[in-house]
C-alpha atoms as a PDB file:
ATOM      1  CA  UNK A   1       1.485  48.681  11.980  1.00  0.00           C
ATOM      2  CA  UNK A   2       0.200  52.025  10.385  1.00  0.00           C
ATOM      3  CA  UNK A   3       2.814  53.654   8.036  1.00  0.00           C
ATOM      4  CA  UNK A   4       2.720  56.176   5.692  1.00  0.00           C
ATOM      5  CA  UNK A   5       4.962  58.052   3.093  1.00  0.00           C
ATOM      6  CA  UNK A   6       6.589  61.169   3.149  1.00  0.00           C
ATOM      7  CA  UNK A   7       9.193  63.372   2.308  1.00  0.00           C
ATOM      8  CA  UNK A   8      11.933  64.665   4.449  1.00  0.00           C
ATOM      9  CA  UNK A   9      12.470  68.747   3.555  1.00  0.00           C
ATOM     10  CA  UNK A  10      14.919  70.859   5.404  1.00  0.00           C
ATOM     11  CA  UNK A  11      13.354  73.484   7.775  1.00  0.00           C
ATOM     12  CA  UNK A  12      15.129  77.034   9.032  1.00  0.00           C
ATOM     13  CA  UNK A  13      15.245  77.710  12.463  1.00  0.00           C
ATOM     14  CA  UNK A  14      16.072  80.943  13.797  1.00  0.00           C
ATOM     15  CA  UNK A  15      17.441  82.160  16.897  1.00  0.00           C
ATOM     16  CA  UNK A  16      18.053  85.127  18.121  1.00  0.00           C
ATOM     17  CA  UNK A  17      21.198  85.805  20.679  1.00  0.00           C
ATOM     18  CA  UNK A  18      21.226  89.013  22.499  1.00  0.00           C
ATOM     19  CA  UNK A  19      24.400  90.086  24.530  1.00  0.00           C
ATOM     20  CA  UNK A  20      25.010  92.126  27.568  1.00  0.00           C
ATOM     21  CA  UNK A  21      26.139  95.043  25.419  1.00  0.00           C
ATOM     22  CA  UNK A  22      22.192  94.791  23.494  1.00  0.00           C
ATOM     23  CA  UNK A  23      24.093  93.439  20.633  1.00  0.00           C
ATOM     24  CA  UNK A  24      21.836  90.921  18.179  1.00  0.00           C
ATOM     25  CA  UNK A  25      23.292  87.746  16.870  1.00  0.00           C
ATOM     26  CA  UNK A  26      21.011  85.530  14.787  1.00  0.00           C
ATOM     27  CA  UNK A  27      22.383  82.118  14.050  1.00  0.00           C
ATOM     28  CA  UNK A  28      20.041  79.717  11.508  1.00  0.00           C
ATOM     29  CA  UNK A  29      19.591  76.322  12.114  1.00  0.00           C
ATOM     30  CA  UNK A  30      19.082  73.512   9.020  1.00  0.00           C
ATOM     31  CA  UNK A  31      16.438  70.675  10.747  1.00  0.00           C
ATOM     32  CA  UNK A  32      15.018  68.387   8.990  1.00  0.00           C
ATOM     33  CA  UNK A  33      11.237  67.987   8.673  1.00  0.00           C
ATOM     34  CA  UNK A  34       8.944  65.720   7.388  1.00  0.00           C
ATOM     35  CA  UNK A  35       5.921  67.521   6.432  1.00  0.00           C
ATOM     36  CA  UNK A  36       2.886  64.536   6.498  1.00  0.00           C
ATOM     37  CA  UNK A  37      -0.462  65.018   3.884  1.00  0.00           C
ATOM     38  CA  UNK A  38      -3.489  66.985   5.309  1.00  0.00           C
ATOM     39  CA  UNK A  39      -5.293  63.422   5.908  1.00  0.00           C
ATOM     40  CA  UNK A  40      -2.907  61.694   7.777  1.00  0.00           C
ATOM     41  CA  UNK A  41      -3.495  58.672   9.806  1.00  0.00           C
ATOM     42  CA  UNK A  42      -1.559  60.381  13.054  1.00  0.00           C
ATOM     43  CA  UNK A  43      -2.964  62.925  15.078  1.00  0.00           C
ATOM     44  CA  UNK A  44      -1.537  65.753  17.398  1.00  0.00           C
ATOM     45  CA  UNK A  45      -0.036  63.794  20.916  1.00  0.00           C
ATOM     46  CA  UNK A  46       0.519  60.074  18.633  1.00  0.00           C
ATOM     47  CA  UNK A  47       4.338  59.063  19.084  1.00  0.00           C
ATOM     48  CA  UNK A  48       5.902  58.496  15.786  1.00  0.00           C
ATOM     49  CA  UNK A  49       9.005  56.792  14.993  1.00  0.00           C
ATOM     50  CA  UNK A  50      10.873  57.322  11.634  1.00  0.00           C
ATOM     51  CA  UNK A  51      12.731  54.750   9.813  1.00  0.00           C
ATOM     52  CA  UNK A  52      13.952  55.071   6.813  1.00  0.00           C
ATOM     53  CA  UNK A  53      12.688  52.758   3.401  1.00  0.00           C
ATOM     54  CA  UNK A  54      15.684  50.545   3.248  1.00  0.00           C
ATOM     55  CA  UNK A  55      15.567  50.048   6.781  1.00  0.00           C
ATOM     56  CA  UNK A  56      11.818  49.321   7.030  1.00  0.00           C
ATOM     57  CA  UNK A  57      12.266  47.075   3.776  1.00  0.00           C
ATOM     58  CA  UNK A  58      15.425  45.417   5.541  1.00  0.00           C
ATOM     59  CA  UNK A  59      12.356  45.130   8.326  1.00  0.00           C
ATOM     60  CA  UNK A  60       9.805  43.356   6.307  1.00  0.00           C
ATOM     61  CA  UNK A  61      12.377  40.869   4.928  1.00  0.00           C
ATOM     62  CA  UNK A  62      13.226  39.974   8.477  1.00  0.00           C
ATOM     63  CA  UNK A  63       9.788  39.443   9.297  1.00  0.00           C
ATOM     64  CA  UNK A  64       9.474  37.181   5.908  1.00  0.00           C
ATOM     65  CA  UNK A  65      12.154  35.015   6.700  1.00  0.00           C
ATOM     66  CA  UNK A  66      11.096  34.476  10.597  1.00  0.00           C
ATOM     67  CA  UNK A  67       7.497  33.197   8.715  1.00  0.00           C
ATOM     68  CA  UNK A  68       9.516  30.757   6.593  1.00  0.00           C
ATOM     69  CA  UNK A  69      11.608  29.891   9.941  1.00  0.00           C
ATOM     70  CA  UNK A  70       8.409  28.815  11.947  1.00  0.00           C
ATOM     71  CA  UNK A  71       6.571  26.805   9.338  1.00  0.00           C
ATOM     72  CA  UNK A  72       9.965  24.674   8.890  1.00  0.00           C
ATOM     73  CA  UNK A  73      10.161  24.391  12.441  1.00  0.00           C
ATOM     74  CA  UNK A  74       6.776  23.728  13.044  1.00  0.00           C
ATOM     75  CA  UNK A  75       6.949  20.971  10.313  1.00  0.00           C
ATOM     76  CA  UNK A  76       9.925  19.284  11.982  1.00  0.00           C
ATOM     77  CA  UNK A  77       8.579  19.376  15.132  1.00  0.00           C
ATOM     78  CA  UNK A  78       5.302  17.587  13.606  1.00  0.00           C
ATOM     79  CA  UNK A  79       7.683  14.641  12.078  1.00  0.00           C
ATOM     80  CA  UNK A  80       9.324  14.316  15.423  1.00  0.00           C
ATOM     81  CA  UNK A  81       6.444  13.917  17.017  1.00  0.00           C
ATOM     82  CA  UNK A  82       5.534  11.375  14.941  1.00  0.00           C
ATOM     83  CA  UNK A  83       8.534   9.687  14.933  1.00  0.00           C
ATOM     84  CA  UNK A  84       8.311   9.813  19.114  1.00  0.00           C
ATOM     85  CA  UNK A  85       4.616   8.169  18.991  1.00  0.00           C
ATOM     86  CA  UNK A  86       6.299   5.350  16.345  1.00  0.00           C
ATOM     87  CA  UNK A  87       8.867   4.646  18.851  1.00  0.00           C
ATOM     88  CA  UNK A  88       6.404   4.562  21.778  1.00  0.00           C
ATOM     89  CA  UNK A  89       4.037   2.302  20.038  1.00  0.00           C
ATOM     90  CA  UNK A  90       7.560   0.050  19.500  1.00  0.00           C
ATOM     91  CA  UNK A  91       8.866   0.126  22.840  1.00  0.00           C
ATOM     92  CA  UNK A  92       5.160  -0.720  24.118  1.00  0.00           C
ATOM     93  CA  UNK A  93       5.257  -3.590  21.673  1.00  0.00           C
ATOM     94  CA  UNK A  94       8.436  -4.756  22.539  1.00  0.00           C
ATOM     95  CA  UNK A  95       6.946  -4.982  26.182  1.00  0.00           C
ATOM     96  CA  UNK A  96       4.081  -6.691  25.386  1.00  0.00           C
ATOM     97  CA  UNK A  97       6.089  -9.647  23.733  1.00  0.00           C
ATOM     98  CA  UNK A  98       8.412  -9.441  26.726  1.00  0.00           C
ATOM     99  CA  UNK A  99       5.660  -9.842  29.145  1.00  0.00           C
ATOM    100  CA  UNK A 100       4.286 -12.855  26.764  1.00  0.00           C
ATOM    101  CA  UNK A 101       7.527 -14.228  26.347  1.00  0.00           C
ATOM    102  CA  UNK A 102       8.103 -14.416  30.547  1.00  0.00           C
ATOM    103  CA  UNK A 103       4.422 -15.848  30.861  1.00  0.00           C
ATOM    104  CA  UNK A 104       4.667 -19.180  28.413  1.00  0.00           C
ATOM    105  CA  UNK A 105       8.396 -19.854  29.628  1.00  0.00           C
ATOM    106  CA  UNK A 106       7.251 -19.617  32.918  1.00  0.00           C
ATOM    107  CA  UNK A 107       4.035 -22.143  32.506  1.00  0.00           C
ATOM    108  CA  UNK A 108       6.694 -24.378  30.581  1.00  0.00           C
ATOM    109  CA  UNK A 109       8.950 -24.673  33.396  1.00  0.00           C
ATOM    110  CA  UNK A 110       6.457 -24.668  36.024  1.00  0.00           C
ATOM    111  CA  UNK A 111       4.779 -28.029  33.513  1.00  0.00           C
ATOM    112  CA  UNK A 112       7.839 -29.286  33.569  1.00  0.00           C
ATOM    113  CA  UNK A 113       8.608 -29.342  37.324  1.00  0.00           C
ATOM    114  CA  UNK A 114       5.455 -30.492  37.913  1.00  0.00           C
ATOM    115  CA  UNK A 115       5.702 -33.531  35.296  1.00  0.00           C
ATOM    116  CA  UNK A 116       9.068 -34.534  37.119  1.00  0.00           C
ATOM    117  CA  UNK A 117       7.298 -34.459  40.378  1.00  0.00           C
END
């Protein structure tokens, strides 16, 4: 974003009104204009938008606390993760002693039927 300072100054505008009876009105208009330093970053045909300083400081502030917003969220989301991948590895472990737990009460029972036969 490019930005640069200046002042706002008021600026006469006249116009001149002429009726059907060739009689001359002039009416004078206030505008205000912002006159920019004789090396400016913009250039004849750049759009420009205005804002004013408590509105552009209002801006960066906004823009601060997003920041702040992502890096907490990002460092939540890393603790998550890791939480998830601890309670992957313990649900696979839990598996594997299920499986090993079905396999030697199985061969004990299958001993024993065999022993009685």
């Amino acid at each position: 974003m490019r930005t640069e300072e200046a002042k706002v100054t008021l600026g006469v505008e006249e116009v001149k009104l002429i009726d059907k009876k060739l009689r001359t009105k002039i009416i004078k208009i206030e505008k205000p204009l912002i006159i920019l330093e004789e090396k400016t970053i913009f250039s004849t045909g750049h759009k420009v938008k205005v804002v004013d300083a408590d509105d552009f400081e209002k801006l960066g502030k906004i823009i601060k606390d997003f920041r702040e917003d992502k890096k907490t969220l990002i460092q939540q989301l890393t603790i998550m993760e890791d939480i998830l991948e601890d309670k992957k590895n313990y649900i696979h472990q839990l598996e594997i002693e299920k499986e090993r737990l079905k396999e030697t009460t199985s061969g004990g029972r299958l001993g024993r039927i065999k022993n009685i036969l």
